[in-house]
Protein backbone atom coordinates (compact mmCIF):
# COMPACT_ATOMS: atom_id res chain seq x y z
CA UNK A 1 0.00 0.00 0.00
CA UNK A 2 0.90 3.74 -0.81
CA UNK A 3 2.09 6.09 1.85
CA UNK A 4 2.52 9.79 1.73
CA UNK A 5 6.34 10.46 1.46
CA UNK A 6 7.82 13.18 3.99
CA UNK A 7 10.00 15.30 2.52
CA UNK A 8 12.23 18.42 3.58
CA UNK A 9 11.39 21.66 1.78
CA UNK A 10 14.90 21.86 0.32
CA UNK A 11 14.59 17.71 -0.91
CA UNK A 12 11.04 18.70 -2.46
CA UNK A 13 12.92 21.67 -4.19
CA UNK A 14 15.29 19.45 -5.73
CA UNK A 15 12.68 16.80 -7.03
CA UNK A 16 10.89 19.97 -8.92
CA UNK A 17 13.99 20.34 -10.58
CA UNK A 18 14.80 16.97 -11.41
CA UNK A 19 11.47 15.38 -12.82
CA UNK A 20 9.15 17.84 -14.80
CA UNK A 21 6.17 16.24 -14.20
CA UNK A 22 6.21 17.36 -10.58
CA UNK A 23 3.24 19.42 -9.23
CA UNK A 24 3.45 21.65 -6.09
CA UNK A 25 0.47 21.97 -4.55
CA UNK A 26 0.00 24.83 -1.82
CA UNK A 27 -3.15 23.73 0.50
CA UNK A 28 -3.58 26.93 2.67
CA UNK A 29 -6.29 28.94 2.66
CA UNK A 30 -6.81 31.66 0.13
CA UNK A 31 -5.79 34.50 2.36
CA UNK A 32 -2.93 32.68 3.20
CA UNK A 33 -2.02 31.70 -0.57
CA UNK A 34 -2.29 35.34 -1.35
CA UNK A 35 -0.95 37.58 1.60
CA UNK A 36 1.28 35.38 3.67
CA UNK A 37 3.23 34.64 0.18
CA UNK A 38 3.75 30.67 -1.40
CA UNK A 39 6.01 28.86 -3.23
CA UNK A 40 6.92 30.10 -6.88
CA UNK A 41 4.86 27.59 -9.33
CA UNK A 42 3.07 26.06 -6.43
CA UNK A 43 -0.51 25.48 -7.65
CA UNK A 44 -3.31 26.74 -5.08
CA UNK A 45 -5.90 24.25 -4.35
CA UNK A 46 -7.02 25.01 -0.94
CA UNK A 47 -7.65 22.14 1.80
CA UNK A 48 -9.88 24.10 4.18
CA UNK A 49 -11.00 27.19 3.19
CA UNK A 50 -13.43 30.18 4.45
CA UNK A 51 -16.22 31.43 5.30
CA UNK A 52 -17.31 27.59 6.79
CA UNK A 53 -13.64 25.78 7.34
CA UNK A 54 -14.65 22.55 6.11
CA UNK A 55 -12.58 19.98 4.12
CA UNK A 56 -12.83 21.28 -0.02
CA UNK A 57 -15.09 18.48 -1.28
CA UNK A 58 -13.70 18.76 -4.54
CA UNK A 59 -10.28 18.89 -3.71
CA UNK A 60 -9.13 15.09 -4.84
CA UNK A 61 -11.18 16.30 -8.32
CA UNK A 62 -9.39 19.44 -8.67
CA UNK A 63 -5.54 17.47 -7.98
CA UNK A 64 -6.96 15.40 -11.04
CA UNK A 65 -7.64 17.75 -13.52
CA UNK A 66 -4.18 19.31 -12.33
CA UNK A 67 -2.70 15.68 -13.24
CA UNK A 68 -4.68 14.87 -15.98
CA UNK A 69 -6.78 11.94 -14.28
CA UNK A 70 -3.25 10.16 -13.33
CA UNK A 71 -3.73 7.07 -11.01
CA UNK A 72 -2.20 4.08 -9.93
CA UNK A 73 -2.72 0.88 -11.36
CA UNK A 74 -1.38 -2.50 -9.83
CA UNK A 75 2.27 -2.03 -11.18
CA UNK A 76 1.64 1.02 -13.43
CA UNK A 77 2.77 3.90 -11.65
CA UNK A 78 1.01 6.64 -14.48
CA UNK A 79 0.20 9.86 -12.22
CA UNK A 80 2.44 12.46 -12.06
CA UNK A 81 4.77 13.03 -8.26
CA UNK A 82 2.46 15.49 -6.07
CA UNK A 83 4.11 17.51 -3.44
CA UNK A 84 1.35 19.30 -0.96
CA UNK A 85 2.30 22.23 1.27
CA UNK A 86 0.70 24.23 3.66
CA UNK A 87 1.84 26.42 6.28
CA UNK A 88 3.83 23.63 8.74
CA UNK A 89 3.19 20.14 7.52
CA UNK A 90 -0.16 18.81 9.14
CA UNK A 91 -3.36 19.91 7.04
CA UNK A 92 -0.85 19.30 3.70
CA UNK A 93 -0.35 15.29 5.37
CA UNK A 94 -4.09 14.63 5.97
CA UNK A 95 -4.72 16.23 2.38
CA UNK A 96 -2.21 13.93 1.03
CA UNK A 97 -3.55 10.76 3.07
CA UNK A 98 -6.62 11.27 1.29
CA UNK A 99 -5.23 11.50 -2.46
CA UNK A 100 -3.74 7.84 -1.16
CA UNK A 101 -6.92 6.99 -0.51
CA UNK A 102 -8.43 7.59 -3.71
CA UNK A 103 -5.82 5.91 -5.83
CA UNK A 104 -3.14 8.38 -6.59
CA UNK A 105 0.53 7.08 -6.08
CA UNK A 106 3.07 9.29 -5.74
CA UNK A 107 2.59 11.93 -2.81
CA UNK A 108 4.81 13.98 -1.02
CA UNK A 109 4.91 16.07 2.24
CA UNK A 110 6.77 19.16 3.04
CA UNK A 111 7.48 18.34 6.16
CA UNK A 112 8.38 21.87 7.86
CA UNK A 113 5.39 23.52 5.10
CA UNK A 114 5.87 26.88 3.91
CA UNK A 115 6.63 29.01 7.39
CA UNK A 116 7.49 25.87 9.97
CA UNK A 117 6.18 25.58 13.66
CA UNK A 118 6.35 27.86 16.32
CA UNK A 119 9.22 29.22 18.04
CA UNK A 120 9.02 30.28 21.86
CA UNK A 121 8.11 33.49 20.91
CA UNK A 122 4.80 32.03 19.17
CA UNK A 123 6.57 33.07 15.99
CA UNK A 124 7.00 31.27 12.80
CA UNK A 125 9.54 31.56 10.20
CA UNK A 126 12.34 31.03 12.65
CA UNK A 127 12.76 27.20 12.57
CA UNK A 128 12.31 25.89 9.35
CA UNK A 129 10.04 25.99 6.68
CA UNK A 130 9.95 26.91 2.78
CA UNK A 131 10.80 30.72 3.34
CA UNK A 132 13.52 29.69 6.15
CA UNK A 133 15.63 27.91 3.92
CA UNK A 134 15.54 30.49 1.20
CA UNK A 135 13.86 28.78 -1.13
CA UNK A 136 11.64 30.56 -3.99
CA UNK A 137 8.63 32.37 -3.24
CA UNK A 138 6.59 34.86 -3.96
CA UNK A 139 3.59 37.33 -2.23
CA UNK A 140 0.89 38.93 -4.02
């Protein structure tokens, strides 16, 4: 059985350089998407979202259309690697559990997300993450 693959930000860097069919997919919120900044190229499909907070029901449909309908099949690996990112590695795992779930193979984690946990000082940034290891990004 499939498992979602934990990677560091600067290892999930590297495997959007080195296979082209990669797909980053940011799973924050909009506002965070859009204000807090994201990943250049990352592709926004949002996990939980506003006004209600619930789980996207359409968010294992909209990682297929980004794929092309891409699956697994017994041996037949077809769908294209999927790294998920949010803002420090928990909602991107559960969203990535679920694309398991419903058949597609090759899933990744960023495991410190886009601004890592909390320091003492309840701030993030500071220990890890996307932006912490200068990796690219961008803000809107």
């Amino acid at each position: 059985m499939n498992e979602v693959k934990t990677i560091q930000p600067k290892e999930a860097w590297q495997l959007l350089q080195d296979e082209p069919r990669a797909v980053l997919i940011d799973v924050r919120s909009d506002m965070e998407f859009l204000f807090v900044g994201h990943p250049v190229g990352a592709i926004h499909i949002p996990w939980i979202d506003y006004p209600d907070w619930n789980i996207n029901p359409n968010f294992v449909i909209e990682v297929r259309k980004v794929i092309l309908g891409g699956i697994c099949h017994g041996e037949v690996r077809e769908s294209a690697p999927i790294i998920l990112i949010c803002r420090s590695g928990k909602r991107s795992l559960e969203a990535g559990k679920l694309l398991i779930q419903e058949g597609i193979c090759e899933v990744y984690n960023v495991a410190e997300g886009f601004e890592g946990e909390l320091d003492h000082q309840h701030h993030r940034g500071t220990l890890g993450g996307w932006r912490f290891h200068g990796l690219p990004w961008e803000q809107c």
